[in-house]
C-alpha atoms as a PDB file:
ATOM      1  CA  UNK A   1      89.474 -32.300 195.563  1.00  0.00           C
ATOM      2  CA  UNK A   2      88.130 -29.372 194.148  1.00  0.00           C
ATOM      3  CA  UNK A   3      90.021 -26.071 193.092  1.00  0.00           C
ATOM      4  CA  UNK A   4      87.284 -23.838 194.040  1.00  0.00           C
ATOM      5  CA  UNK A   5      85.855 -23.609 190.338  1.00  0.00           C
ATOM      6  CA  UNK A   6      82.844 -24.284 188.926  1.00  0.00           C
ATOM      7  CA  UNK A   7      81.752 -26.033 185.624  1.00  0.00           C
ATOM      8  CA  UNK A   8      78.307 -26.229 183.960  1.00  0.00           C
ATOM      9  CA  UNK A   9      77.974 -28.174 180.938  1.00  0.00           C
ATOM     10  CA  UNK A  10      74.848 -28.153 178.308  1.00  0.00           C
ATOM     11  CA  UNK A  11      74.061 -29.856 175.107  1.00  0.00           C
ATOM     12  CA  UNK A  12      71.195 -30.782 173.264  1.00  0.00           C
ATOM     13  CA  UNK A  13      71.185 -34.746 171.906  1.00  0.00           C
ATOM     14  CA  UNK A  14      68.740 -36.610 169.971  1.00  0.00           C
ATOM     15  CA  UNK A  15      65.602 -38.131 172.266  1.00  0.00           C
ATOM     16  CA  UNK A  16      65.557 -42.231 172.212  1.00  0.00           C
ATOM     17  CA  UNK A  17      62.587 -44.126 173.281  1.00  0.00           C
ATOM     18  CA  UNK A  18      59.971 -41.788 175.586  1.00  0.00           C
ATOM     19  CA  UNK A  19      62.796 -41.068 178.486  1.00  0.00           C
ATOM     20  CA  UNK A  20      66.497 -41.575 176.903  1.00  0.00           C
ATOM     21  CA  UNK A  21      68.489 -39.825 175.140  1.00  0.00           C
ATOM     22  CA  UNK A  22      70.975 -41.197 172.078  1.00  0.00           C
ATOM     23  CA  UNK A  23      73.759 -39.699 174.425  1.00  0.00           C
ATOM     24  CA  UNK A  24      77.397 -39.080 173.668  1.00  0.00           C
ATOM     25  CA  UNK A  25      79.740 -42.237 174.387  1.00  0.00           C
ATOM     26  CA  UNK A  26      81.636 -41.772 177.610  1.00  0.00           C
ATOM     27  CA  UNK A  27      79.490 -38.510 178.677  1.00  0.00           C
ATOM     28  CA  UNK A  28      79.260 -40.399 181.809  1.00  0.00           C
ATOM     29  CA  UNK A  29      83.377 -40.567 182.760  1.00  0.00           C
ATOM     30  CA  UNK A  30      83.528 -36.832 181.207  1.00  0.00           C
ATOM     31  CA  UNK A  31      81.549 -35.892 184.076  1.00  0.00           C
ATOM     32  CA  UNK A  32      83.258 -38.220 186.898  1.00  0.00           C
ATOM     33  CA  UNK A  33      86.504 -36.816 185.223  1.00  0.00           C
ATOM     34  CA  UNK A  34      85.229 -33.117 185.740  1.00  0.00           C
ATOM     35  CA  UNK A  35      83.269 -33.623 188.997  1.00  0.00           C
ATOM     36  CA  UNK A  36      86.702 -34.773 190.398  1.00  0.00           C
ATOM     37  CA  UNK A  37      88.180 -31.482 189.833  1.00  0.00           C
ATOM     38  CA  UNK A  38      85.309 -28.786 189.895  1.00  0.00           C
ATOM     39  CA  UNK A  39      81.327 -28.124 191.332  1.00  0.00           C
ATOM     40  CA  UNK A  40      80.256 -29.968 188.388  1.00  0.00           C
ATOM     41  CA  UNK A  41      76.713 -29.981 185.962  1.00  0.00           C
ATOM     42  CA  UNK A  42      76.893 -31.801 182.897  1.00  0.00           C
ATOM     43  CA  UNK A  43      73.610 -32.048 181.163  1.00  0.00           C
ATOM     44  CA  UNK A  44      71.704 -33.410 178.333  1.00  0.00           C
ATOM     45  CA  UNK A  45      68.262 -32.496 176.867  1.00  0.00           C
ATOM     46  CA  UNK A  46      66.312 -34.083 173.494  1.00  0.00           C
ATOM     47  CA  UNK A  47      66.486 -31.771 170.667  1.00  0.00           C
ATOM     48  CA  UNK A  48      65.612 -32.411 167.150  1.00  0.00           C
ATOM     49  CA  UNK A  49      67.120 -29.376 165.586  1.00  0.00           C
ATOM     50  CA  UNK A  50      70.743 -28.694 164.147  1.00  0.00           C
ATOM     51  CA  UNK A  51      73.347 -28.394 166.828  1.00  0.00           C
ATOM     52  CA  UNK A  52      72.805 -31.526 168.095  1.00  0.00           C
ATOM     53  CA  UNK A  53      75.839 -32.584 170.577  1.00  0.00           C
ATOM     54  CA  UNK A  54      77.383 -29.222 170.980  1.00  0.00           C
ATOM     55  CA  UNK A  55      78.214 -27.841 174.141  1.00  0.00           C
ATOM     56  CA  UNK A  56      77.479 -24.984 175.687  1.00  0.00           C
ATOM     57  CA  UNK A  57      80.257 -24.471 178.613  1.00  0.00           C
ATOM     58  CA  UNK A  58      80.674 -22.085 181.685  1.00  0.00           C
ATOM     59  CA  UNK A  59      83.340 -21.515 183.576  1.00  0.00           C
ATOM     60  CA  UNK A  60      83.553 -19.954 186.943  1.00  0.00           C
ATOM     61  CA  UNK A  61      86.119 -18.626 189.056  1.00  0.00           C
ATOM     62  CA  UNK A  62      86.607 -16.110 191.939  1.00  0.00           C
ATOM     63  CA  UNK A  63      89.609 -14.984 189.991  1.00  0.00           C
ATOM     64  CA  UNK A  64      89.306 -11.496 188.522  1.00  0.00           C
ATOM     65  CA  UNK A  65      89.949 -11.589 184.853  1.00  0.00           C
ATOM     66  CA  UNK A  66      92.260  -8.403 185.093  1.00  0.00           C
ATOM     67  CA  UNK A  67      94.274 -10.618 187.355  1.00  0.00           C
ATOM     68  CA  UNK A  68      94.449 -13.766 185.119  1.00  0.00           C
ATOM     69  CA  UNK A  69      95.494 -12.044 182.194  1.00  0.00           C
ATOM     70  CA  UNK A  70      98.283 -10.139 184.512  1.00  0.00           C
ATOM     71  CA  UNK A  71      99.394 -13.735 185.296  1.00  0.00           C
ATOM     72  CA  UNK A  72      99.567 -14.885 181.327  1.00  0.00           C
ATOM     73  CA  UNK A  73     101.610 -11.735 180.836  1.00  0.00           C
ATOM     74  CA  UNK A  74     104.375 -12.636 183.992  1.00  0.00           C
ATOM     75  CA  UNK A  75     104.456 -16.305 182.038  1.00  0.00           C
ATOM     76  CA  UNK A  76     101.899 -18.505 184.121  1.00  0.00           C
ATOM     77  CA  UNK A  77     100.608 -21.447 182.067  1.00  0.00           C
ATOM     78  CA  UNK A  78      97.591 -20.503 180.811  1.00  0.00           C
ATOM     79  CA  UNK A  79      95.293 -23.798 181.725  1.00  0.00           C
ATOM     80  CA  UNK A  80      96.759 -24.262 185.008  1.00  0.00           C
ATOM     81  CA  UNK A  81      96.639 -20.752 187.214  1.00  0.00           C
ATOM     82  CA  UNK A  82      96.835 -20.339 190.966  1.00  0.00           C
ATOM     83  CA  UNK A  83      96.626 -17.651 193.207  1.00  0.00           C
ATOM     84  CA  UNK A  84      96.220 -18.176 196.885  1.00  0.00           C
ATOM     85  CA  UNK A  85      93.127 -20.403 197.420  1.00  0.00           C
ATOM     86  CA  UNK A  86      91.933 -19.031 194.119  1.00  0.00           C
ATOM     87  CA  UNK A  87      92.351 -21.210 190.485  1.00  0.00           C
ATOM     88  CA  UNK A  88      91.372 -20.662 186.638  1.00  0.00           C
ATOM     89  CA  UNK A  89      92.541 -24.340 186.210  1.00  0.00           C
ATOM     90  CA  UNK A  90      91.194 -25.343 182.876  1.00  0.00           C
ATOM     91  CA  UNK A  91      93.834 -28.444 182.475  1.00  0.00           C
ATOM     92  CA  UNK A  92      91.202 -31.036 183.291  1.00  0.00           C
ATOM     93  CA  UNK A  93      88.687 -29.612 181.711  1.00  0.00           C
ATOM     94  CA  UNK A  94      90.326 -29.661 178.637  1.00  0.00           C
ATOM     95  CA  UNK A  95      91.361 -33.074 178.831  1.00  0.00           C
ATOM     96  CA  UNK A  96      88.250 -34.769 179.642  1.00  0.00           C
ATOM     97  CA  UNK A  97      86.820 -32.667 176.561  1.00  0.00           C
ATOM     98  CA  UNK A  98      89.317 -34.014 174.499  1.00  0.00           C
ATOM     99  CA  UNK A  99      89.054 -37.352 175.743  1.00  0.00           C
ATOM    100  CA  UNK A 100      85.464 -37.043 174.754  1.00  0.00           C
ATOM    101  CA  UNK A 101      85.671 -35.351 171.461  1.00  0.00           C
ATOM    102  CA  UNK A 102      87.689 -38.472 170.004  1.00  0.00           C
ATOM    103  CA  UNK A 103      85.022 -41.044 171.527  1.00  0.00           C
ATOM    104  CA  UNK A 104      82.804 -39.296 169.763  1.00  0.00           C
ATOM    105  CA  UNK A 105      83.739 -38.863 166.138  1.00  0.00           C
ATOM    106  CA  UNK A 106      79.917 -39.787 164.550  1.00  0.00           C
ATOM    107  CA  UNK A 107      78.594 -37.240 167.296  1.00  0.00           C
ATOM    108  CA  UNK A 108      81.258 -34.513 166.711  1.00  0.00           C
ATOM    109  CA  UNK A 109      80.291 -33.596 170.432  1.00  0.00           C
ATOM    110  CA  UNK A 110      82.172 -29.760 169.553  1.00  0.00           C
ATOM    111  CA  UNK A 111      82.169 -26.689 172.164  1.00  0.00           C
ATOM    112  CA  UNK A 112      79.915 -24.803 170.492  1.00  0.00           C
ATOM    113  CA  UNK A 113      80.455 -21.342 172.963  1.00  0.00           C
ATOM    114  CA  UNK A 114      82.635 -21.142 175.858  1.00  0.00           C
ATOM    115  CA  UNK A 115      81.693 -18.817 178.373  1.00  0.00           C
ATOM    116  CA  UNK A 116      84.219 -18.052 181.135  1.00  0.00           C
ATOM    117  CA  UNK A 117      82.964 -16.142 184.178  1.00  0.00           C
ATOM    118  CA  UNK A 118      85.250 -13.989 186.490  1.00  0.00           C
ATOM    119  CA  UNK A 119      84.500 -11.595 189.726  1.00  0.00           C
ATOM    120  CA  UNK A 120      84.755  -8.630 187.075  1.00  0.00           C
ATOM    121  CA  UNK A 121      83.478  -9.699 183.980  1.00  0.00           C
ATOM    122  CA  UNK A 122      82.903 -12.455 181.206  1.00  0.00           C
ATOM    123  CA  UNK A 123      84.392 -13.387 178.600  1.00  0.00           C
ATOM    124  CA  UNK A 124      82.091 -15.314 175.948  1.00  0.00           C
ATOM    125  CA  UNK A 125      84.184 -17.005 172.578  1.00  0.00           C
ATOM    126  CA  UNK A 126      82.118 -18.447 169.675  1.00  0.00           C
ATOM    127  CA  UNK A 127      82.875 -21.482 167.863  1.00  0.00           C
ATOM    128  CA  UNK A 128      84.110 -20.803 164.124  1.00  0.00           C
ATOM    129  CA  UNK A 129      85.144 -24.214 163.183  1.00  0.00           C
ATOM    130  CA  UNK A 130      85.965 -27.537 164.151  1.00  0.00           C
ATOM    131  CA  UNK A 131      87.494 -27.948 167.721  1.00  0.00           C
ATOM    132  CA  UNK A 132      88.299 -23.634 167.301  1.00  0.00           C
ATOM    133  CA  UNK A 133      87.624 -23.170 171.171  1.00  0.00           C
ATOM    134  CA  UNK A 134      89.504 -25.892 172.672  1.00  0.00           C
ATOM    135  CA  UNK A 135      92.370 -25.258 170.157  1.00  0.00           C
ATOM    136  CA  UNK A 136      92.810 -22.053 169.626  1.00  0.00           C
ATOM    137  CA  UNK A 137      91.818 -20.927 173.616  1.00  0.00           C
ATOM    138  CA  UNK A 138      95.489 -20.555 174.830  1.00  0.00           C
ATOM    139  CA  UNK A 139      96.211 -18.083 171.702  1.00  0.00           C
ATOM    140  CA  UNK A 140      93.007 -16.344 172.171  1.00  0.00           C
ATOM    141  CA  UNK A 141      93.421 -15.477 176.503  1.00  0.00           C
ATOM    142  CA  UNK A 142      97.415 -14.581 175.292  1.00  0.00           C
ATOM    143  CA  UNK A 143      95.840 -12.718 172.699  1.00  0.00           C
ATOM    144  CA  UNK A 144      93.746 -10.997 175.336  1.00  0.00           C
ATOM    145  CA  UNK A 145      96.138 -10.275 177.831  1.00  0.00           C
ATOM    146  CA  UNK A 146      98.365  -8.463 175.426  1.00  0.00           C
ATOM    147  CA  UNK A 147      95.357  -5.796 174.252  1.00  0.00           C
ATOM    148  CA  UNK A 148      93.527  -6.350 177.719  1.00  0.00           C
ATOM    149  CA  UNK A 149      94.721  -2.096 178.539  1.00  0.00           C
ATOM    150  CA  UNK A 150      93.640  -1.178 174.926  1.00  0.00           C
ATOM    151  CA  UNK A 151      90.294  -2.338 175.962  1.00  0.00           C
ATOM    152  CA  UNK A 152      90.066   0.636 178.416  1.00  0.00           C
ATOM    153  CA  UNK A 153      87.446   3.512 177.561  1.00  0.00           C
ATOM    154  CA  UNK A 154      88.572   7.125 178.740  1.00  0.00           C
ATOM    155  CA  UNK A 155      86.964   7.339 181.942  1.00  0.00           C
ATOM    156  CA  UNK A 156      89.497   3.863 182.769  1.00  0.00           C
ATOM    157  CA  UNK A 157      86.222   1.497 182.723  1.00  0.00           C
ATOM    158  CA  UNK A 158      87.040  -1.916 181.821  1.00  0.00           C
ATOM    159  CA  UNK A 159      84.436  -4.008 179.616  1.00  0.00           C
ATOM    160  CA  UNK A 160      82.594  -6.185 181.501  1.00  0.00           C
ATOM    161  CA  UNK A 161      81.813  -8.676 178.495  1.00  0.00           C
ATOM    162  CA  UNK A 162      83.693  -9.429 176.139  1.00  0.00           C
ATOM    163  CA  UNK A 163      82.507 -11.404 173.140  1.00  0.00           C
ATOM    164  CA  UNK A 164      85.072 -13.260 170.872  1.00  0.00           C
ATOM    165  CA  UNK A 165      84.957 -12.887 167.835  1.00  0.00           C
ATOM    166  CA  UNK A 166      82.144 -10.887 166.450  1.00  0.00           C
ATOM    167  CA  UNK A 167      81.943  -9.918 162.336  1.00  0.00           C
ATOM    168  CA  UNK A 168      80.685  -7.360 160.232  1.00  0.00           C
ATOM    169  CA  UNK A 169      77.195  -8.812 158.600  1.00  0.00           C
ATOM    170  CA  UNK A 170      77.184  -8.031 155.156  1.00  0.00           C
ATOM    171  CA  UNK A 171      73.297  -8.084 154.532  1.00  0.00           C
ATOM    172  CA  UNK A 172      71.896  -5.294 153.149  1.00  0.00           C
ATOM    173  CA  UNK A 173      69.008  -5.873 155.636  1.00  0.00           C
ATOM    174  CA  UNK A 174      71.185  -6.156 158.511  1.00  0.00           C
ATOM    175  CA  UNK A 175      69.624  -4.514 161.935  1.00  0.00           C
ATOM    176  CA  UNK A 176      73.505  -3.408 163.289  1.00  0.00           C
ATOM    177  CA  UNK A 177      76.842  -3.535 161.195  1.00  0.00           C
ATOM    178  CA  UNK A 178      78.192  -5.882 163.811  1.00  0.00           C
ATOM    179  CA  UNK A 179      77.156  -9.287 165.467  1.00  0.00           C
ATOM    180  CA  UNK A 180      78.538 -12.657 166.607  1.00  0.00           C
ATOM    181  CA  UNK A 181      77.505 -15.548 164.392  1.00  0.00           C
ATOM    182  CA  UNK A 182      74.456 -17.055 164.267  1.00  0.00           C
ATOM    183  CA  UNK A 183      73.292 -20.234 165.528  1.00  0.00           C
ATOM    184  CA  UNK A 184      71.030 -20.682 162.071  1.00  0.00           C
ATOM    185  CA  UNK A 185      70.922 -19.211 159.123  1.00  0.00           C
ATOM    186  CA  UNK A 186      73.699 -17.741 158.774  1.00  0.00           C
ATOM    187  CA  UNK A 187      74.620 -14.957 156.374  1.00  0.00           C
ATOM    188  CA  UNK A 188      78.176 -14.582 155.968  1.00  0.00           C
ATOM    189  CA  UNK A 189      80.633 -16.429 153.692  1.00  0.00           C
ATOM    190  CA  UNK A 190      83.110 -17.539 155.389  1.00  0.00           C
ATOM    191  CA  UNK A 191      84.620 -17.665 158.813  1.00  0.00           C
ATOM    192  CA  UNK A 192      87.695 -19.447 160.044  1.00  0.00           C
ATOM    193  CA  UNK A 193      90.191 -19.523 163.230  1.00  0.00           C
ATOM    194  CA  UNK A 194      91.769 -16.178 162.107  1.00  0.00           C
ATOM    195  CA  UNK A 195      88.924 -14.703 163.092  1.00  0.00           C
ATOM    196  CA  UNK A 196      89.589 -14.741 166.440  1.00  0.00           C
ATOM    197  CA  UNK A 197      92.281 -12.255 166.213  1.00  0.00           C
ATOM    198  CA  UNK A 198      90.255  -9.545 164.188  1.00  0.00           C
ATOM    199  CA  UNK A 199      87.061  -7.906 165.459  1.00  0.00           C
ATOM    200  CA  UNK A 200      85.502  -8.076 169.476  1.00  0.00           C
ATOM    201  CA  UNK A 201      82.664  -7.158 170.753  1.00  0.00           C
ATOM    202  CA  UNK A 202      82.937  -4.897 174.208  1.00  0.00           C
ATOM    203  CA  UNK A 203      80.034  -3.761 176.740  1.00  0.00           C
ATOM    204  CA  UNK A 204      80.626  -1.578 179.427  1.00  0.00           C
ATOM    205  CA  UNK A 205      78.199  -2.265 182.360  1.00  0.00           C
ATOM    206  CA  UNK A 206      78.900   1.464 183.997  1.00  0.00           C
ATOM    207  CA  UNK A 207      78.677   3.703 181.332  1.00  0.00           C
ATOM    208  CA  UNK A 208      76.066   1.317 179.691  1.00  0.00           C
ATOM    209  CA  UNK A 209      78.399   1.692 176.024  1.00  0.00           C
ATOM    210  CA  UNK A 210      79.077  -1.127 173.506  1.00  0.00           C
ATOM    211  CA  UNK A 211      82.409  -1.082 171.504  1.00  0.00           C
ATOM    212  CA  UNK A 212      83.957  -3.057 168.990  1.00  0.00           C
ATOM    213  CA  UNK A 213      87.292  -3.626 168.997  1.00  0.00           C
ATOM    214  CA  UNK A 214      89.955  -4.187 166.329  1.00  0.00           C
ATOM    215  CA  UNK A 215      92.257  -6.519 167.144  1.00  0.00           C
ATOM    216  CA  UNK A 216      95.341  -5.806 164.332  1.00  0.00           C
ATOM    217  CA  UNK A 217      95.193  -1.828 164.790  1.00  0.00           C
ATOM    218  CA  UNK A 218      94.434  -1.832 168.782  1.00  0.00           C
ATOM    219  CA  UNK A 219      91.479   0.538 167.878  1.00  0.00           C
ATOM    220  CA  UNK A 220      87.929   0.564 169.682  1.00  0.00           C
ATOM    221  CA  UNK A 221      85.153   1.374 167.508  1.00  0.00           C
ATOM    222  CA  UNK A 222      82.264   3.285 168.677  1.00  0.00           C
ATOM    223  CA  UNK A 223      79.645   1.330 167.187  1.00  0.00           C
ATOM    224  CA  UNK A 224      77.056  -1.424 168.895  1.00  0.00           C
ATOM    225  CA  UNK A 225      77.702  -5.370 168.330  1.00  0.00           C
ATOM    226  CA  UNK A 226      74.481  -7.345 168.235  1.00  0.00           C
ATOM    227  CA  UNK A 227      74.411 -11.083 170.131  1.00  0.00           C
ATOM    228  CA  UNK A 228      72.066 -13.572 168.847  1.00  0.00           C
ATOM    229  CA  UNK A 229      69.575 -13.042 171.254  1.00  0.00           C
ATOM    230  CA  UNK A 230      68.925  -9.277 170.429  1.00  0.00           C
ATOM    231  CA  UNK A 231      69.463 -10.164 166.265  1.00  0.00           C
ATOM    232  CA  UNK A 232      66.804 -12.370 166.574  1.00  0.00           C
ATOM    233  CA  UNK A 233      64.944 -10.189 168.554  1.00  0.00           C
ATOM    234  CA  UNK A 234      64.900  -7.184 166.260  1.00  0.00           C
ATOM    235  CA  UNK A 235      64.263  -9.492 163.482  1.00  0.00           C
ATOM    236  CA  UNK A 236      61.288 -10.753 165.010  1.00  0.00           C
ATOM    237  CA  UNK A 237      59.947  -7.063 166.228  1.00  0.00           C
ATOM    238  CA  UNK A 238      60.793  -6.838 161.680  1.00  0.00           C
ATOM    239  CA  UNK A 239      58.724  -9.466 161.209  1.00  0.00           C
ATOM    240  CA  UNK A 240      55.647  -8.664 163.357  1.00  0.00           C
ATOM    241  CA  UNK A 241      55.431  -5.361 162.517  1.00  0.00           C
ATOM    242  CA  UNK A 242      55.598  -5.644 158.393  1.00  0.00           C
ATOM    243  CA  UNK A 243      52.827  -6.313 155.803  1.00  0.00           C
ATOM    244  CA  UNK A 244      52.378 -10.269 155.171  1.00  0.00           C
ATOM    245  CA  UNK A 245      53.548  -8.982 151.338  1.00  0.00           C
ATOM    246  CA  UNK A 246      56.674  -7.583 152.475  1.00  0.00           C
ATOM    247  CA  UNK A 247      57.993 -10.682 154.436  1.00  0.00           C
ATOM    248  CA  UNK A 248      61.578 -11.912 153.724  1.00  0.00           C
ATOM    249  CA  UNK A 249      63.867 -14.072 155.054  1.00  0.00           C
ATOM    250  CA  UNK A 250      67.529 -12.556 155.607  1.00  0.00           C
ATOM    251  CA  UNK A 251      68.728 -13.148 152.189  1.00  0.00           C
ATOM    252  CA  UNK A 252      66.163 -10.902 151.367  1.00  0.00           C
ATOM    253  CA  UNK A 253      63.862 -13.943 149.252  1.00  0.00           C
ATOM    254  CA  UNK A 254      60.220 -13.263 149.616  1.00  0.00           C
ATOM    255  CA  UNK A 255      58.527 -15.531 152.344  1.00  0.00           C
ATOM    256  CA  UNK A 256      55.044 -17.564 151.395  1.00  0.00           C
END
């Protein structure tokens, strides 16, 4: 029976024969397992670049998020919430992922970005490591629902995306001072769980405003956050519009 939520699942595998796919063991009881519980789309495509086996997850409920995080705070566990004929049930979810995860060891079939959907906004977290959604996911909405008012700008707007985490790029070429990480060649050192729990990135659909926000001082930060679709934009718009001479790549080496 269904809980009135909605699940669509995406991940690129390696092409076998003309028609198959080199698919992830079990993929097919992960999505009885999920279609048992939500409106269900698990799919895979052929891809022969990196990422191969990563998901790409949304989540959608009629829930507001304002109301789910209320709900955390009063001491609701935070995979399995009800309200009325309304659910943010991510219980099963999470166990048919981790269910599949250990089938698939060679695979490392990871959650690459998790994007949860509400009535009143989205909330978008990044992968930083091994198994960092699916492990650190009940830290990160407590996390969350403990700055959720902090998040407010003057006028009382609430963000209506919220991207976790996002990082300060330290290129000397960079196009903003703050992004989410990359999907490929990417710049920064090092990245890890903790990372959750420092810098957001906030945009506010009504006043049309991005903010980052820091987590350990509670502080917004008037500055814009760039997601991998607009970096790679810009540096394409860079790359069109310079002299073939002048071509780099982002760690600033001369392109042939």
């Amino acid at each position: 029976m269904h809980n009135g939520m909605a699940i669509s699942i995406n991940y690129w595998a390696a092409q076998k024969g003309s028609l198959d796919l080199d698919d992830l063991t079990g993929i097919n009881d992960f999505r009885d397992e999920l279609e048992a519980e939500y409106v269900t789309i698990v799919r895979g495509r052929p891809g022969a670049l990196g990422g191969l086996y990563h998901l790409t997850a949304e989540v959608v409920s009629t829930l507001t998020l304002s109301h789910v995080l209320q709900l955390l705070l009063d001491g609701v566990a935070f995979d399995l919430i009800k309200s009325g004929t309304k659910a943010f049930v991510l219980r099963p979810l999470l166990t048919a992922y981790n269910k599949l995860r250990e089938r698939n060891k060679s695979h490392d079939g990871d959650i690459d970005e998790l994007r949860l959907i509400f009535q009143d906004s989205l909330v978008t977290i990044y992968c930083v490591a091994p198994d960092s959604i699916a492990s650190s996911l009940e830290q990160i909405l407590r996390t969350l629902a403990s700055n959720y008012e902090h998040l407010l700008l003057r006028s009382g707007e609430r963000p209506f995306e919220v991207h976790i985490p996002v990082f300060e790029d330290p290129s000397k070429e960079r196009p903003s001072r703050f992004r989410v990480l990359l999907d490929v060649d990417e710049t920064i050192p090092s990245f890890g769980v903790s990372d959750y729990f420092r810098l957001w990135g906030l945009w506010y659909d009504f006043s049309g405003k991005h903010r980052v926000y820091d987590v350990s001082r509670q502080l917004l930060i008037d500055e814009e956050f760039l997601s991998r679709q607009r970096y790679w934009a810009i540096w394409e718009e860079r790359w069109r519009s310079s002299p073939p001479a002048s071509k780099t790549n982002l760690s600033g080496t001369p392109m042939p």
